[in-house]
Protein backbone atom coordinates (compact mmCIF):
# COMPACT_ATOMS: atom_id res chain seq x y z
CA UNK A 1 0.00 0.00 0.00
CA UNK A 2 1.34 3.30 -1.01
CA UNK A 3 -0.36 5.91 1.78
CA UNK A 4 -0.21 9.71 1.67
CA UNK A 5 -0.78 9.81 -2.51
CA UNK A 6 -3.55 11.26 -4.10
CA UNK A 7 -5.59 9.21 -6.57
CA UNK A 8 -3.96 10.43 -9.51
CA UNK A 9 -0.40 9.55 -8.04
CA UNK A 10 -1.50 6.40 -7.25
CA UNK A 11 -2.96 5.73 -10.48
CA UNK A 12 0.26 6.56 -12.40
CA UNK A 13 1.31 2.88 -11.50
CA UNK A 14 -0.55 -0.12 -13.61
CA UNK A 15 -0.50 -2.41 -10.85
CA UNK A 16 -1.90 -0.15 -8.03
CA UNK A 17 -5.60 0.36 -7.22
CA UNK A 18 -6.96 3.53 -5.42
CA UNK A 19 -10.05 2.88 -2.94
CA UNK A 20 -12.01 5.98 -2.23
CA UNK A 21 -13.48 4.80 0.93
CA UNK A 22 -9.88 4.37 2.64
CA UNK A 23 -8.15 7.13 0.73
CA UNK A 24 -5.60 4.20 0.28
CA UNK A 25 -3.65 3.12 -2.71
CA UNK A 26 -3.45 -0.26 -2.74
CA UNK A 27 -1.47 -2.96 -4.93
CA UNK A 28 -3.65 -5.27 -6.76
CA UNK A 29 -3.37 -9.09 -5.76
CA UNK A 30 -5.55 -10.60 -8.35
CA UNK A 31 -7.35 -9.64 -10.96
CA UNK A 32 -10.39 -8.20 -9.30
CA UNK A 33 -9.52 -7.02 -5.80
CA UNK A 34 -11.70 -8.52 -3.10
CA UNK A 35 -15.00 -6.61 -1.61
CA UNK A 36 -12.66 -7.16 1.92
CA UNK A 37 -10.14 -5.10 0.38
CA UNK A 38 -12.27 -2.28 -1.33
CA UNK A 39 -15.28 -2.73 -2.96
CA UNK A 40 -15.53 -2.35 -6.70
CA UNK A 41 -17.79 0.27 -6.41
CA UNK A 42 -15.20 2.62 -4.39
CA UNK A 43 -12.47 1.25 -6.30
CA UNK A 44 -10.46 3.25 -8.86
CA UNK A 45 -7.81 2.20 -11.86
CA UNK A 46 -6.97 3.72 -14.64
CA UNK A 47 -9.04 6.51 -14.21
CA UNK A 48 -9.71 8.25 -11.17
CA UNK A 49 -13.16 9.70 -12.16
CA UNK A 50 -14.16 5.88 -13.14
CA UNK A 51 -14.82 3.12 -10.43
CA UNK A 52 -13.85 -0.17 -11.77
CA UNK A 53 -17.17 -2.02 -11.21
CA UNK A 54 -18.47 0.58 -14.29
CA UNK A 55 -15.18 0.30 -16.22
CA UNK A 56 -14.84 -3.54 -16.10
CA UNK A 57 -18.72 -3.57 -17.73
CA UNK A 58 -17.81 -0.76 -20.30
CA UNK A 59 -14.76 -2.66 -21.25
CA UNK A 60 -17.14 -6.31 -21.41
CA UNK A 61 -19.86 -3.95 -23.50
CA UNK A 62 -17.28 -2.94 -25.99
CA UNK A 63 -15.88 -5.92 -26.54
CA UNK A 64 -19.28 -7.81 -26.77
CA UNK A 65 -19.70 -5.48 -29.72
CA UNK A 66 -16.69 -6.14 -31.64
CA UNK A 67 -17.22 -9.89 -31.19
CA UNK A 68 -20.92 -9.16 -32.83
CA UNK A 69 -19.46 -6.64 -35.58
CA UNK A 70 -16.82 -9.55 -36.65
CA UNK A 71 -19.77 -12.73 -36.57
CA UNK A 72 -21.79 -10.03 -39.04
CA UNK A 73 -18.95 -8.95 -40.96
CA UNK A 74 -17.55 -12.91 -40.95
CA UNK A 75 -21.14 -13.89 -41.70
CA UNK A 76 -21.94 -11.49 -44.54
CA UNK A 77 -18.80 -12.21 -46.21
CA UNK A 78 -19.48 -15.76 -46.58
CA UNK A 79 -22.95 -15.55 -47.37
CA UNK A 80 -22.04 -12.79 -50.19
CA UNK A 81 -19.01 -15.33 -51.53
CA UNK A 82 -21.63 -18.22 -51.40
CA UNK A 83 -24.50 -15.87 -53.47
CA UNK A 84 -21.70 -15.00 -55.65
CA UNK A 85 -20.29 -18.57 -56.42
CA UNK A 86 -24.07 -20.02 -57.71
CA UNK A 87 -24.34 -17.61 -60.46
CA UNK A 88 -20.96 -18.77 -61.55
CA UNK A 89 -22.21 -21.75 -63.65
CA UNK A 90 -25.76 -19.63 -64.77
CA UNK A 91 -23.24 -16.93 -66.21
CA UNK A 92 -20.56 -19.48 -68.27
CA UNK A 93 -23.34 -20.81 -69.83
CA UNK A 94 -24.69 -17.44 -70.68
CA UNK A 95 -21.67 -16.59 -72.00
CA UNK A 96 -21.33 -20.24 -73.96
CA UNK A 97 -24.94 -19.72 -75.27
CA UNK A 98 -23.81 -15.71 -76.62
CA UNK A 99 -20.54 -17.41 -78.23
CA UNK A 100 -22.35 -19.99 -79.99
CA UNK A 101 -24.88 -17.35 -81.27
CA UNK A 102 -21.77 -15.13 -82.64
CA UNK A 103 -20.58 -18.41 -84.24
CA UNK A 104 -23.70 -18.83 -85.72
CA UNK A 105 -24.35 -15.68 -86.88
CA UNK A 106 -20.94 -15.31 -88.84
CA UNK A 107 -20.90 -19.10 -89.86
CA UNK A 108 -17.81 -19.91 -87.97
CA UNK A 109 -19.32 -23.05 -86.51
């Protein structure tokens, strides 16, 4: 515990945790720091103006997102590629049908 800082001394350090309801900075042992320690509502890291219950579900929110955004983008790519890849044989023998027609047309067949 680093005593007699302010928050935003304390917060200068990655590994240190400032709890608002002991005025204490405190280094973190895990993770999460347990309620017996400082609850995650008074806690503080990272930002001083942030307590870490509300940062650790901003952080899960934002990720949840990107996770989504990826399955669409992931899932619209394929489904476009898959679209894409019946018309394949529809369109060669569009084309074949056209060339024979040309063929025809000048006598070249």
């Amino acid at each position: 515990a680093k005593n007699q800082t302010s928050c935003e001394q304390c917060l200068q350090h990655v590994e240190c945790l400032w709890c608002i309801t002991t005025n204490s900075c405190i280094t973190l042992p895990t993770i999460l720091p347990p309620h017996s320690l400082c609850p995650l509502n008074d806690a503080r890291w990272g930002l001083c103006w942030m307590n870490f219950q509300t940062l650790i579900i901003t952080l899960a929110v934002v990720g949840g997102v990107i996770i989504i955004a990826l399955l669409v983008c992931l899932f619209c790519c394929c489904k476009c590629e898959s679209i894409g890849s019946c018309f394949v044989p529809y369109r060669k023998a569009e084309m074949k049908q056209r060339h024979e027609e040309i063929r025809k047309k000048y006598g070249e067949l």
